[in-house]
C-alpha atoms as a PDB file:
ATOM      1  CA  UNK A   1       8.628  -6.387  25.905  1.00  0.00           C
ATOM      2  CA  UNK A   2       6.109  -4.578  23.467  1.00  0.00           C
ATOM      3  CA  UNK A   3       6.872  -5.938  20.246  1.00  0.00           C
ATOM      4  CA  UNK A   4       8.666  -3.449  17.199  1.00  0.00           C
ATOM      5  CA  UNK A   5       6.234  -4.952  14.456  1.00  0.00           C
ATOM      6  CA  UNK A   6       4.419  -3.249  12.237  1.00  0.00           C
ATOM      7  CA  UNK A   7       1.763  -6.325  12.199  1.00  0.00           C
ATOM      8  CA  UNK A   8      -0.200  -6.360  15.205  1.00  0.00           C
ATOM      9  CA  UNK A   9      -2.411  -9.195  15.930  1.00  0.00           C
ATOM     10  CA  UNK A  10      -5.961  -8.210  14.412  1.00  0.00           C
ATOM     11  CA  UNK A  11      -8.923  -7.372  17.655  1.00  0.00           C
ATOM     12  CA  UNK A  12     -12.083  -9.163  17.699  1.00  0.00           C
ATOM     13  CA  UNK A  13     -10.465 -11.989  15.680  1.00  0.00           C
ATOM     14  CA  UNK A  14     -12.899 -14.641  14.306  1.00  0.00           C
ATOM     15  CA  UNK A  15     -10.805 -17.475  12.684  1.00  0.00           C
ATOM     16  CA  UNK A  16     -14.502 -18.946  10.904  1.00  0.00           C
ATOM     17  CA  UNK A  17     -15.350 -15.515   9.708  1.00  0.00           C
ATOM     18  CA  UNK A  18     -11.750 -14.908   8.256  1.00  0.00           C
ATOM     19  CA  UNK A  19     -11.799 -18.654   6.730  1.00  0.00           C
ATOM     20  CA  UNK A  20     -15.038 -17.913   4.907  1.00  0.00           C
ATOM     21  CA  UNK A  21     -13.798 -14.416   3.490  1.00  0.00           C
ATOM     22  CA  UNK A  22     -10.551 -15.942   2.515  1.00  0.00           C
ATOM     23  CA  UNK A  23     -13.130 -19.276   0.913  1.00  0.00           C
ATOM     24  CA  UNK A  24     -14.997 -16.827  -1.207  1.00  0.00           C
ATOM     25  CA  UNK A  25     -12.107 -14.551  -2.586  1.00  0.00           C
ATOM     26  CA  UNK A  26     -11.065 -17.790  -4.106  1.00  0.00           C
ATOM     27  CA  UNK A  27     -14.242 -19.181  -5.047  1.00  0.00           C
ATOM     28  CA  UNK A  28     -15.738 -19.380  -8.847  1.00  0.00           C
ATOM     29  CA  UNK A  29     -14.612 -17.176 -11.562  1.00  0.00           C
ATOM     30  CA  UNK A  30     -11.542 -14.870 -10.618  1.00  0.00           C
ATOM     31  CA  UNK A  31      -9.332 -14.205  -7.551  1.00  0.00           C
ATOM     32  CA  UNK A  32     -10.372 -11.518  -5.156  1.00  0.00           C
ATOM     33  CA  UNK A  33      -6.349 -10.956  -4.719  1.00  0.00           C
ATOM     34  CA  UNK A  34      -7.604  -7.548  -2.500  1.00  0.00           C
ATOM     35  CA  UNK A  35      -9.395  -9.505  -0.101  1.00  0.00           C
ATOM     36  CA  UNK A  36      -7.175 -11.722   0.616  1.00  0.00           C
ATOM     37  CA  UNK A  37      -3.878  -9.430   1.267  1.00  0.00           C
ATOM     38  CA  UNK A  38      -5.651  -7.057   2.830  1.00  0.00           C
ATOM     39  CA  UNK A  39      -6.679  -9.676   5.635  1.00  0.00           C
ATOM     40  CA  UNK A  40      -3.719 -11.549   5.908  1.00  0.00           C
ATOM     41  CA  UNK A  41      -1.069  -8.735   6.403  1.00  0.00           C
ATOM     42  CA  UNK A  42      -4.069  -7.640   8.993  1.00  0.00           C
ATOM     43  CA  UNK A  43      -3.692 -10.299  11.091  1.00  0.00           C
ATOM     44  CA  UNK A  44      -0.493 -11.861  13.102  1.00  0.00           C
ATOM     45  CA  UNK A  45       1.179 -15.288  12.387  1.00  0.00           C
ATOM     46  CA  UNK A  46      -0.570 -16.954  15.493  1.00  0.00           C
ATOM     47  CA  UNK A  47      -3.911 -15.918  14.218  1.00  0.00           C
ATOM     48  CA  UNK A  48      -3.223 -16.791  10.529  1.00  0.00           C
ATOM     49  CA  UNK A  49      -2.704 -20.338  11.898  1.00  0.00           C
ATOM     50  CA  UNK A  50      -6.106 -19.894  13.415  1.00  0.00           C
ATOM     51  CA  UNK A  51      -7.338 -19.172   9.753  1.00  0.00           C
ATOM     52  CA  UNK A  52      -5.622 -22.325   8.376  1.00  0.00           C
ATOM     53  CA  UNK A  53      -6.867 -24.539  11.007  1.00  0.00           C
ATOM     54  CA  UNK A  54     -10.524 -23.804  11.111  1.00  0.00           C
ATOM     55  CA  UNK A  55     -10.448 -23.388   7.044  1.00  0.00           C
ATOM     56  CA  UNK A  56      -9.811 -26.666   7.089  1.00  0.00           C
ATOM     57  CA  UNK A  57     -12.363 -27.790  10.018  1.00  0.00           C
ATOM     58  CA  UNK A  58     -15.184 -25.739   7.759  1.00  0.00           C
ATOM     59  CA  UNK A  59     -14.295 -26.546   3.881  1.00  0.00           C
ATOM     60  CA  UNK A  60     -11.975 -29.799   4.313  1.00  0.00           C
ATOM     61  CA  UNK A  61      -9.673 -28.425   2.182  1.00  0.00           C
ATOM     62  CA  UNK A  62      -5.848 -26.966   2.982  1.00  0.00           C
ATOM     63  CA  UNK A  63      -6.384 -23.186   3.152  1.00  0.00           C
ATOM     64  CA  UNK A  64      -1.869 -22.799   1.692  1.00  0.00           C
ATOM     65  CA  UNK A  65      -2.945 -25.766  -1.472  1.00  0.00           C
ATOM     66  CA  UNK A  66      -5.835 -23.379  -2.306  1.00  0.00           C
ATOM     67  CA  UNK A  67      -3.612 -20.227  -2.267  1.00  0.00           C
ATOM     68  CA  UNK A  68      -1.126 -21.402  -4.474  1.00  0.00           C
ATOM     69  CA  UNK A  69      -3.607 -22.576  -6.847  1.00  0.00           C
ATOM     70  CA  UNK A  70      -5.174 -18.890  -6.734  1.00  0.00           C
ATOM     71  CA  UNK A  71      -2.508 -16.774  -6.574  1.00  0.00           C
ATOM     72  CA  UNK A  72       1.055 -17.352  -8.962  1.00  0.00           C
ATOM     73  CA  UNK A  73       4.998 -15.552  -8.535  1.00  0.00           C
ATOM     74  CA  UNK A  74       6.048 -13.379  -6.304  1.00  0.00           C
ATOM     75  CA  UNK A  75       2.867 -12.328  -4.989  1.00  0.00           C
ATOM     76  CA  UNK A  76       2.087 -15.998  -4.097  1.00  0.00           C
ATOM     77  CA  UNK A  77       5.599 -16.846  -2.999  1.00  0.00           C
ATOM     78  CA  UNK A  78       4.636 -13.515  -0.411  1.00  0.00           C
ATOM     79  CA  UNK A  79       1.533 -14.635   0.900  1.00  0.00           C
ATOM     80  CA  UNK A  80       2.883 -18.507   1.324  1.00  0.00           C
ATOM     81  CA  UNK A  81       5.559 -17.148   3.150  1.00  0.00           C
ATOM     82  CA  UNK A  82       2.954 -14.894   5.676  1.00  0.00           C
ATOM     83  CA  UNK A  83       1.273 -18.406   6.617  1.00  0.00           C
ATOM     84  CA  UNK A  84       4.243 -19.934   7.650  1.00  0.00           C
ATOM     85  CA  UNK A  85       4.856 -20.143  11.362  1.00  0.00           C
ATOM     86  CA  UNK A  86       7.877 -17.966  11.907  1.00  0.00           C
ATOM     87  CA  UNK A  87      10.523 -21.134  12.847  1.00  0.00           C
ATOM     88  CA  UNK A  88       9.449 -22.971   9.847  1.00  0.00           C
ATOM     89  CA  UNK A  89       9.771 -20.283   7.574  1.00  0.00           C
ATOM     90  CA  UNK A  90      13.408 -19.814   8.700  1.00  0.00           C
ATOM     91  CA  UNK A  91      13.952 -24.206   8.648  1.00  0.00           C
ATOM     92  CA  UNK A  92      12.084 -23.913   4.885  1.00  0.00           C
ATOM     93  CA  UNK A  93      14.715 -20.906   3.619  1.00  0.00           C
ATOM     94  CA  UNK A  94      17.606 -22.641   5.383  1.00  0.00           C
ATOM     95  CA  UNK A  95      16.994 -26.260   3.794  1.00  0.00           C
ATOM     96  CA  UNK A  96      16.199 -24.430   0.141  1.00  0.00           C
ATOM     97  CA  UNK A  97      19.503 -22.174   0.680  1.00  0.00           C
ATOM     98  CA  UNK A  98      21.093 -25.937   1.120  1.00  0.00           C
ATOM     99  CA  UNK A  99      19.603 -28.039  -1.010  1.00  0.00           C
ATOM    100  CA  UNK A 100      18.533 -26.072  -4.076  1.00  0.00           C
ATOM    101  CA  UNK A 101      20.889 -26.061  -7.258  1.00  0.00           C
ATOM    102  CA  UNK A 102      23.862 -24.152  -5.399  1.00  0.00           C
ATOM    103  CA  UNK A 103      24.230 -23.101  -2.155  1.00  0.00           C
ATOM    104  CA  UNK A 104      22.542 -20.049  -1.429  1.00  0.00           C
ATOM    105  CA  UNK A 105      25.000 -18.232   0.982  1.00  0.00           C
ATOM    106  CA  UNK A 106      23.333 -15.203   1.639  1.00  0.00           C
ATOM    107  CA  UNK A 107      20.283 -17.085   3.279  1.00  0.00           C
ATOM    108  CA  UNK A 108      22.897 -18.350   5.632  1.00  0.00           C
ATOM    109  CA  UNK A 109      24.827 -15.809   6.316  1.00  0.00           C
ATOM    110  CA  UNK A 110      21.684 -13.738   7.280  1.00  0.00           C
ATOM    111  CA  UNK A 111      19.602 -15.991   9.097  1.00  0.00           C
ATOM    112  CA  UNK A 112      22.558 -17.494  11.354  1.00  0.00           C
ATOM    113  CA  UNK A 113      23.997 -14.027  11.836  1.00  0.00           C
ATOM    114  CA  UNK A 114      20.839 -12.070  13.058  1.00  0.00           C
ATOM    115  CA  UNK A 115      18.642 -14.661  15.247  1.00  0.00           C
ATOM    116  CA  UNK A 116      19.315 -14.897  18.757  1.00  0.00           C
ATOM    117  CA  UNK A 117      20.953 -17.766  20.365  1.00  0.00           C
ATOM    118  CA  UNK A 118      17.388 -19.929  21.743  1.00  0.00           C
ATOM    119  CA  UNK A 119      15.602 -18.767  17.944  1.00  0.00           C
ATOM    120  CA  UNK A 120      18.806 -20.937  16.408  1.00  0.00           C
ATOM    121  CA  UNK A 121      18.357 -23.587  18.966  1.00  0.00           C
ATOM    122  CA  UNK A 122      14.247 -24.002  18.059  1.00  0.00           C
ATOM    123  CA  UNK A 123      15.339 -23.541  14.205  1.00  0.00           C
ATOM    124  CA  UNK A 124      17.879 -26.855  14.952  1.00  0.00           C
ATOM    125  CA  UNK A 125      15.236 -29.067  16.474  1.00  0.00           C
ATOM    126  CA  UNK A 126      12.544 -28.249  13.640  1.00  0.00           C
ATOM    127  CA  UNK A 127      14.628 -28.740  10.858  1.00  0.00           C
ATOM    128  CA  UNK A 128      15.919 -32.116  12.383  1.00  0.00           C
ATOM    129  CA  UNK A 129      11.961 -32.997  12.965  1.00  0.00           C
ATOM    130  CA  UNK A 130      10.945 -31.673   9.372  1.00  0.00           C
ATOM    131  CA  UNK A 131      13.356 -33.573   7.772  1.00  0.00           C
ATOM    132  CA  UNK A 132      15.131 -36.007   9.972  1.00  0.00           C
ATOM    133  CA  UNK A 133      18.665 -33.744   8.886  1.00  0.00           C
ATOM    134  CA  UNK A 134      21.198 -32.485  11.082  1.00  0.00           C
ATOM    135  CA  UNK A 135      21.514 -28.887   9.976  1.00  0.00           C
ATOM    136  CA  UNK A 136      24.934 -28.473  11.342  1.00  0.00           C
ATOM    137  CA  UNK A 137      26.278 -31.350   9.132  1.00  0.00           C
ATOM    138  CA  UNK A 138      23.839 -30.385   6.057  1.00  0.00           C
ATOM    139  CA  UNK A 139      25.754 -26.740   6.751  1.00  0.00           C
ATOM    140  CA  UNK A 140      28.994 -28.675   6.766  1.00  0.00           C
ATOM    141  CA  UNK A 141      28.733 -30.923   3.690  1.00  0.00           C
ATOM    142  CA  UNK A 142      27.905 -27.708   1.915  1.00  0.00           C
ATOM    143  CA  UNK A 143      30.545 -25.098   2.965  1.00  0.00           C
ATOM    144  CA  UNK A 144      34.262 -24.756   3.564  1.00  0.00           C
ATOM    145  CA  UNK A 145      37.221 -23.459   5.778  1.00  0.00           C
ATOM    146  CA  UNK A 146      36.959 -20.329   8.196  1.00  0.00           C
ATOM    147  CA  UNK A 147      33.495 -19.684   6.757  1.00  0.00           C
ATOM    148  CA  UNK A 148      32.358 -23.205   7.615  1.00  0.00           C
ATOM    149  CA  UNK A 149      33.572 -22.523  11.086  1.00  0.00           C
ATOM    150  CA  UNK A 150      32.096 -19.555  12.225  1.00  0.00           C
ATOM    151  CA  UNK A 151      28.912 -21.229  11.015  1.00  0.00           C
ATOM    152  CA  UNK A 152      29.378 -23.827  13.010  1.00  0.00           C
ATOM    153  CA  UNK A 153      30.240 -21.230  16.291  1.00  0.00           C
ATOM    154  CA  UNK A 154      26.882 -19.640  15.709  1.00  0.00           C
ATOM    155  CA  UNK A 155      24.913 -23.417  15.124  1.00  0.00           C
ATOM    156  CA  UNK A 156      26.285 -23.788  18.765  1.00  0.00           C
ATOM    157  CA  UNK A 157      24.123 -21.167  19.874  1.00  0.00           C
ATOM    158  CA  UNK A 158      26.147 -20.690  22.619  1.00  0.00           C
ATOM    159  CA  UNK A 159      27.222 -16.838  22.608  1.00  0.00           C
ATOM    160  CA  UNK A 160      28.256 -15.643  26.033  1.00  0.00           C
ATOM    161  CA  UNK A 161      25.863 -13.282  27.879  1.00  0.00           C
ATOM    162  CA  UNK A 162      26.952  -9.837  29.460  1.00  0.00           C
ATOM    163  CA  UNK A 163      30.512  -7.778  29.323  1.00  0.00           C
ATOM    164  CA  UNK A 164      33.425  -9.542  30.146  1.00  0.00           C
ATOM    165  CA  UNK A 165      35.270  -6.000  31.926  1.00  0.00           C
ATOM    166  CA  UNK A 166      38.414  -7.591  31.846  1.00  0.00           C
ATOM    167  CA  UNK A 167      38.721  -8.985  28.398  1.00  0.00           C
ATOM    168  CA  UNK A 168      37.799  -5.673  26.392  1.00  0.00           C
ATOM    169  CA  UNK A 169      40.666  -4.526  25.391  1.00  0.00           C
ATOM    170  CA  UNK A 170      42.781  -7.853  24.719  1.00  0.00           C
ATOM    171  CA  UNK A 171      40.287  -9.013  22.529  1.00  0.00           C
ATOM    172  CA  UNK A 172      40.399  -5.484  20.825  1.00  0.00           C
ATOM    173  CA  UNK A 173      44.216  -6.415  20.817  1.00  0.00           C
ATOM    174  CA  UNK A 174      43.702  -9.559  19.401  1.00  0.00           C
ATOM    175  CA  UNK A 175      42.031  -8.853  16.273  1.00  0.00           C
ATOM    176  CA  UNK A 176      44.690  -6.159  15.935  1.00  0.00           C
ATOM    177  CA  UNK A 177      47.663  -8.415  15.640  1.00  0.00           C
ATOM    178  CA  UNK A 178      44.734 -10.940  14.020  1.00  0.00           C
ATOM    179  CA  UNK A 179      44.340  -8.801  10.610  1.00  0.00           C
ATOM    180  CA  UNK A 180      45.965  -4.994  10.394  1.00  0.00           C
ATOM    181  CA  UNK A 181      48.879  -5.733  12.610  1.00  0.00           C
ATOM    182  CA  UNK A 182      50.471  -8.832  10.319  1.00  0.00           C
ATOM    183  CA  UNK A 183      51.067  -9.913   7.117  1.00  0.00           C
ATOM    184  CA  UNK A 184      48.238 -12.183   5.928  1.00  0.00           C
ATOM    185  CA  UNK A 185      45.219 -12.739   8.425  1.00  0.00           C
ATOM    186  CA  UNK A 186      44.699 -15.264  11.085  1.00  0.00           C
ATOM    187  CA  UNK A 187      40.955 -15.746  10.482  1.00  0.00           C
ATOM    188  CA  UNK A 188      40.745 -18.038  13.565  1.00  0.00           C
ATOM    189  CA  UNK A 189      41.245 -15.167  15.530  1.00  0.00           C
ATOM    190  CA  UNK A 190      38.273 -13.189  13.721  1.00  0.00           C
ATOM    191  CA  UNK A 191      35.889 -16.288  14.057  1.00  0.00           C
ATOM    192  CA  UNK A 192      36.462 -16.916  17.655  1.00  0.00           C
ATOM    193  CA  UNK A 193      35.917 -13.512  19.192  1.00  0.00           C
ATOM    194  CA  UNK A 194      33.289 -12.695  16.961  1.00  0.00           C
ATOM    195  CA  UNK A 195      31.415 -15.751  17.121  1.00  0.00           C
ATOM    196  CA  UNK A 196      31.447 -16.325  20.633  1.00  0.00           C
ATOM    197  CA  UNK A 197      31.397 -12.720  22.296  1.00  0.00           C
ATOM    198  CA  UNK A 198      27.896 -11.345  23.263  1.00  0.00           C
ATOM    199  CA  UNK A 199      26.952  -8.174  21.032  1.00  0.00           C
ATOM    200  CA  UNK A 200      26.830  -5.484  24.178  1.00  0.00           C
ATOM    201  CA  UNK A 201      31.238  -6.640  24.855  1.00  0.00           C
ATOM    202  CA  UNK A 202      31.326  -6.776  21.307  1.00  0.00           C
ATOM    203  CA  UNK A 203      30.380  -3.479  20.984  1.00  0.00           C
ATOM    204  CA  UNK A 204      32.857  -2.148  23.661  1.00  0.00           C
ATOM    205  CA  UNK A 205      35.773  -4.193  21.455  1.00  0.00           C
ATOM    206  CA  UNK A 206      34.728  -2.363  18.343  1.00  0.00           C
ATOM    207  CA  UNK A 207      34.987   1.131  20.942  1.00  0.00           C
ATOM    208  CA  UNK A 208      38.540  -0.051  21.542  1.00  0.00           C
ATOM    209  CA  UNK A 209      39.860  -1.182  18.533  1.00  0.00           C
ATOM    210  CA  UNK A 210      38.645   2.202  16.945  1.00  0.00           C
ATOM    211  CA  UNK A 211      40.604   3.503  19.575  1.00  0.00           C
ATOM    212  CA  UNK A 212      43.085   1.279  19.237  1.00  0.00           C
ATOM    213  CA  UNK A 213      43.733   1.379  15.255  1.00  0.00           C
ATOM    214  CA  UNK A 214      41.860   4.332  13.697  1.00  0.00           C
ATOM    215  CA  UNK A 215      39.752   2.200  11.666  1.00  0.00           C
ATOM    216  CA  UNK A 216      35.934   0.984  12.334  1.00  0.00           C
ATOM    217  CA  UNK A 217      35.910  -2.978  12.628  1.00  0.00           C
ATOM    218  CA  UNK A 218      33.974  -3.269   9.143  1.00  0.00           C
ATOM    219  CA  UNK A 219      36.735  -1.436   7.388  1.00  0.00           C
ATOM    220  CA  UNK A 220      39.499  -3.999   8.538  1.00  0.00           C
ATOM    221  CA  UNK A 221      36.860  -6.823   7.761  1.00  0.00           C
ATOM    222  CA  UNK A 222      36.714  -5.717   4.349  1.00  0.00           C
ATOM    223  CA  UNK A 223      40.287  -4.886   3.965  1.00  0.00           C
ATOM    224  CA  UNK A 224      41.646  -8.468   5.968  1.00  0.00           C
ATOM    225  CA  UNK A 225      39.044 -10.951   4.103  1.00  0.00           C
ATOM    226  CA  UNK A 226      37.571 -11.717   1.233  1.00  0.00           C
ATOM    227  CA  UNK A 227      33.978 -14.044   0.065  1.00  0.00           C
ATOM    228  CA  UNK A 228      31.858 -15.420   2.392  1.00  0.00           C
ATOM    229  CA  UNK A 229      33.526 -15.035   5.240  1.00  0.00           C
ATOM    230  CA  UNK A 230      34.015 -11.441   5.193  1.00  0.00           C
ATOM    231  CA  UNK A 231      30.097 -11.582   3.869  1.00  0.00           C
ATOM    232  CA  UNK A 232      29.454 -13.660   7.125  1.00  0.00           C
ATOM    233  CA  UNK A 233      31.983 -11.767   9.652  1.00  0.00           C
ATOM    234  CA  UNK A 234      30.793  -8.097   8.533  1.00  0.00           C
ATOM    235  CA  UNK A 235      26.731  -9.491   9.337  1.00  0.00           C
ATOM    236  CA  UNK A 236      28.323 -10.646  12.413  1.00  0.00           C
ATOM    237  CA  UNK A 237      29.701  -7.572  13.417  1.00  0.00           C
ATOM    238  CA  UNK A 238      27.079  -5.480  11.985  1.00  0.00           C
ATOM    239  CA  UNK A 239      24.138  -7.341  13.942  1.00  0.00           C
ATOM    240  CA  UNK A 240      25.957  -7.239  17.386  1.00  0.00           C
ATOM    241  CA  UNK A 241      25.963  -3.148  16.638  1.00  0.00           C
ATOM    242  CA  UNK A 242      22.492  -3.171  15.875  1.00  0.00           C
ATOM    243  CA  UNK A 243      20.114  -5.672  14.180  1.00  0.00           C
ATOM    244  CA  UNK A 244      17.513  -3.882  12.660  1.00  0.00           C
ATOM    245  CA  UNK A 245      20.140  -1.221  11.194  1.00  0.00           C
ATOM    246  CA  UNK A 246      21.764  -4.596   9.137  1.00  0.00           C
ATOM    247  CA  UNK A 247      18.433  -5.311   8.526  1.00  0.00           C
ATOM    248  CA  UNK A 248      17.537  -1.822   6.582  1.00  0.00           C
ATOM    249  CA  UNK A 249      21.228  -1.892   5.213  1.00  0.00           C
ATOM    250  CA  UNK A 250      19.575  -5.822   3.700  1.00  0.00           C
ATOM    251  CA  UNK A 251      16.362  -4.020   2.119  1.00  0.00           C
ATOM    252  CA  UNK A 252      17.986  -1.642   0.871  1.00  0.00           C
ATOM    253  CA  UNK A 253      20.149  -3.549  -1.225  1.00  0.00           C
ATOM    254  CA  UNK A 254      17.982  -5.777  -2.295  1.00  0.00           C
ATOM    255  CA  UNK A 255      16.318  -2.776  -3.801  1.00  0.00           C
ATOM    256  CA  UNK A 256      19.120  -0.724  -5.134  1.00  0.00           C
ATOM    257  CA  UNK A 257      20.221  -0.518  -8.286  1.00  0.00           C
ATOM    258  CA  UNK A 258      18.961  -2.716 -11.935  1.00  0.00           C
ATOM    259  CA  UNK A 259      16.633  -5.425 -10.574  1.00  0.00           C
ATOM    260  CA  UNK A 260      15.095  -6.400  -6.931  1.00  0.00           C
ATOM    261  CA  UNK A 261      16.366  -9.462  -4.768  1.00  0.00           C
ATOM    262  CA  UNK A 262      13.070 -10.307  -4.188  1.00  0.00           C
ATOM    263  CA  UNK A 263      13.696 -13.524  -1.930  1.00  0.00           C
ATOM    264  CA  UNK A 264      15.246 -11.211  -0.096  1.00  0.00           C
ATOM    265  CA  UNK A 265      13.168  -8.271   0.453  1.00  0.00           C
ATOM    266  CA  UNK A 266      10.008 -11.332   0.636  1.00  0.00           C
ATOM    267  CA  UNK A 267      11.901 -13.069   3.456  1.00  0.00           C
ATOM    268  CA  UNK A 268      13.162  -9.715   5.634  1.00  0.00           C
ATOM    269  CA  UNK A 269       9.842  -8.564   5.193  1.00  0.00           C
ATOM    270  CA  UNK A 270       7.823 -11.522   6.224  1.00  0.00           C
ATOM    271  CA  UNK A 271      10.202 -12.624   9.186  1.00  0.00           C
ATOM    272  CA  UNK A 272      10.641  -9.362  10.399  1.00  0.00           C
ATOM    273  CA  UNK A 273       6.932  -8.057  10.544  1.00  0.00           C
ATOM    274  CA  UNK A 274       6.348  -8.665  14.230  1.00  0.00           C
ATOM    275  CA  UNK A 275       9.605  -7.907  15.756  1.00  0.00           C
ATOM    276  CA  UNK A 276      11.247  -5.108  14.971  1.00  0.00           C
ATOM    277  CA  UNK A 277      10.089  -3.486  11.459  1.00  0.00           C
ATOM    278  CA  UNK A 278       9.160  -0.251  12.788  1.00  0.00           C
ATOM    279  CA  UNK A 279      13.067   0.061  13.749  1.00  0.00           C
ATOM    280  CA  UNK A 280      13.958  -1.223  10.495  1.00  0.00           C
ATOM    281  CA  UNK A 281      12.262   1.609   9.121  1.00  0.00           C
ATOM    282  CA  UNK A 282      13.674   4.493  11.288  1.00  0.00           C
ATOM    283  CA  UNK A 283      16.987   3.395  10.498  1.00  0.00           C
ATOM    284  CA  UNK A 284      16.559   2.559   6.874  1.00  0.00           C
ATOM    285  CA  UNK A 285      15.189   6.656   6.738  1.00  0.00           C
ATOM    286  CA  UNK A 286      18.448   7.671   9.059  1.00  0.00           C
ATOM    287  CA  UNK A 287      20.880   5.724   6.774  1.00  0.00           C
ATOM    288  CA  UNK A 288      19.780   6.476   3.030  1.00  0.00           C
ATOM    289  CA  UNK A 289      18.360   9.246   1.634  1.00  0.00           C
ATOM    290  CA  UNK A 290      14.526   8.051   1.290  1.00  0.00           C
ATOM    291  CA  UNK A 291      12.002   5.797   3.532  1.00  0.00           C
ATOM    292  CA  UNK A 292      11.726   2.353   2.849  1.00  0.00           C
ATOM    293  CA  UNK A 293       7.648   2.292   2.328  1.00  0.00           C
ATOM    294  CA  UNK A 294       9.092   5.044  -1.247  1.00  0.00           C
ATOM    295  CA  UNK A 295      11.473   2.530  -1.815  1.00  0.00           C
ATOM    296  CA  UNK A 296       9.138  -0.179  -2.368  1.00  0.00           C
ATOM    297  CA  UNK A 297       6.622   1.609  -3.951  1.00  0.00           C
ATOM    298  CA  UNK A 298       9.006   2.629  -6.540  1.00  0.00           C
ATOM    299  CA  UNK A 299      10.536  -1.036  -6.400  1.00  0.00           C
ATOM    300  CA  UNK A 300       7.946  -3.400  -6.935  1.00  0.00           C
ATOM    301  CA  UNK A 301       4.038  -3.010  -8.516  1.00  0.00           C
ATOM    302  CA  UNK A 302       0.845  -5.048  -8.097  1.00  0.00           C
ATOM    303  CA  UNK A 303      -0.525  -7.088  -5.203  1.00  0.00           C
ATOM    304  CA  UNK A 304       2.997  -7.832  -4.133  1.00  0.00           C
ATOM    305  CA  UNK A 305       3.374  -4.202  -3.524  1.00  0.00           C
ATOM    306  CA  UNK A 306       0.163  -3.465  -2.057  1.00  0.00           C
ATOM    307  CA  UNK A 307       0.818  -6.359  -0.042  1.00  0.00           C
ATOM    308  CA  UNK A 308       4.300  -5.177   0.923  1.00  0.00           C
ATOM    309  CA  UNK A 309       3.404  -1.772   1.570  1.00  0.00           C
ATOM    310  CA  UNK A 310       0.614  -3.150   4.071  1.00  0.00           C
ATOM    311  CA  UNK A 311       3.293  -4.812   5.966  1.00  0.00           C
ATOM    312  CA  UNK A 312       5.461  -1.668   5.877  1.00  0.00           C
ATOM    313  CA  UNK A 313       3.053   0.815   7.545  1.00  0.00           C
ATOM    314  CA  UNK A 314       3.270   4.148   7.678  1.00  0.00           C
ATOM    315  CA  UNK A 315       5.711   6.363   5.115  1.00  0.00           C
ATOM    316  CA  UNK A 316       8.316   8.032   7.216  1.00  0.00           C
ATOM    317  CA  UNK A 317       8.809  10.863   4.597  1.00  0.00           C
END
């Protein structure tokens, strides 16, 4: 399947020729910040790894220690995050959105609700070999009730496959009676079907219970529960209709409004690079009323823009 990125890996790579550009744009006096985005946001993760390898081999020093020596805030935080290897950048944001001061929710809720089932499986096994943790009971010691649970349904990684014909329109019944239909809301009900359901029968549920109720599944979400698990259940929802749509819906706001979630707009952009960016940015330009390259031109300044705006691409005015 051809890739959705907007970061392609670079032709006629040379990982010793990229190790000794990156060596002397932090060499002597000065950073040359320029040279150094403008080559890594050129070049894929796999090849990046390349550059960190052989950096090492030719100057015996570690290529990310030198960076964040050069480079300082969000700008480094950016670059770090471009070096990563994709599973260990999503092990590093899940064990920070653990174990920093708080619990940092959103980092959960977006990571567990948008990667497919074998990408969760991989993310398991490296976090248990990076820090000899099971991230299921890290998860648990660290959240609560129906939230906790459908958490725990998608650390399974076990989502069914295909459309189940025959269950359509009882599970559109189900949620029915689940949230709208009664007084108070048996969230069990939610968690289940939309934590174990694969996203092309979810989809035909959502068809029904439109059908079914006159309102869009979001809208009952909203209405039925509250905190992090509606947070959780409406990225659920949202990601079996279509991922890179939640994804825009993320950026943009992250943007919007006083201030910029820059974690966020650092992680979506970084993680989402090579897979399906270019999506992210037709439906980010179908949803809201500008393109998200404007957006984060008007959003951030500096390298960490002309960085960003490298991994954006085009405009799509």
């Amino acid at each position: 399947m051809a890739s959705r990125g907007t970061v392609k890996a670079g032709t006629n790579f040379n990982a010793g020729a990229d190790a000794e550009v990156l060596h002397k744009a932090m060499k002597g006096l000065g950073t040359d910040e320029d040279a150094i985005l403008q080559l890594l946001t050129a070049r894929s993760n796999a090849q990046r790894q390349g550059i960190k390898d052989t950096y090492k081999t030719l100057f015996g020093k570690d290529l990310i220690d030198d960076l964040k020596g050069e480079l300082g805030g969000k700008f480094e935080s950016l670059i770090v995050a471009l070096m990563t290897p994709p599973i260990a950048y999503d092990v590093t944001c899940l064990r920070n959105a653990i174990k920093g001061a708080g619990t940092d929710e959103k980092v959960l809720v977006e990571i567990l609700a948008s990667r497919t089932p074998q990408q969760v499986k991989d993310i398991i096994a490296a976090y248990r070999q990076e820090y000899d943790d099971d991230l299921e009971e890290d998860v648990c010691g660290d959240t609560s009730g129906h939230f906790k649970r459908l958490l725990v349904i998608l650390l399974q990684a076990n989502r069914q496959t295909g459309i189940q014909e025959g269950n359509i329109e009882s599970d559109a019944q189900a949620l029915f009676k689940a949230g709208e239909q009664k007084y108070g809301t048996d969230e069990q009900s939610f968690v289940t079907i939309l934590g174990n359901r694969s996203a092309e029968h979810l989809r035909k549920v959502f068809d029904a219970y439109m059908k079914m109720t006159g309102y869009e599944m979001e809208e009952s979400i909203q209405r039925e529960t509250s905190g992090n698990l509606s947070a959780l259940l409406l990225a659920v929802v949202k990601c079996a209709r279509s991922v890179p749509a939640y994804f825009a819906e993320t950026l943009y706001y992250a943007m919007k409004g006083a201030g910029t979630d820059d974690d966020t707009l650092i992680r979506v952009m970084v993680s989402r690079s090579e897979v399906d960016l270019l999506d992210i940015r037709s439906h980010f330009r179908r949803l809201f009323a500008c393109s998200l390259h404007s957006m984060i031109r008007g959003d951030t300044g500096g390298d960490y823009r002309k960085a960003l705006l490298l991994l954006c691409g085009g405009d799509d005015a």
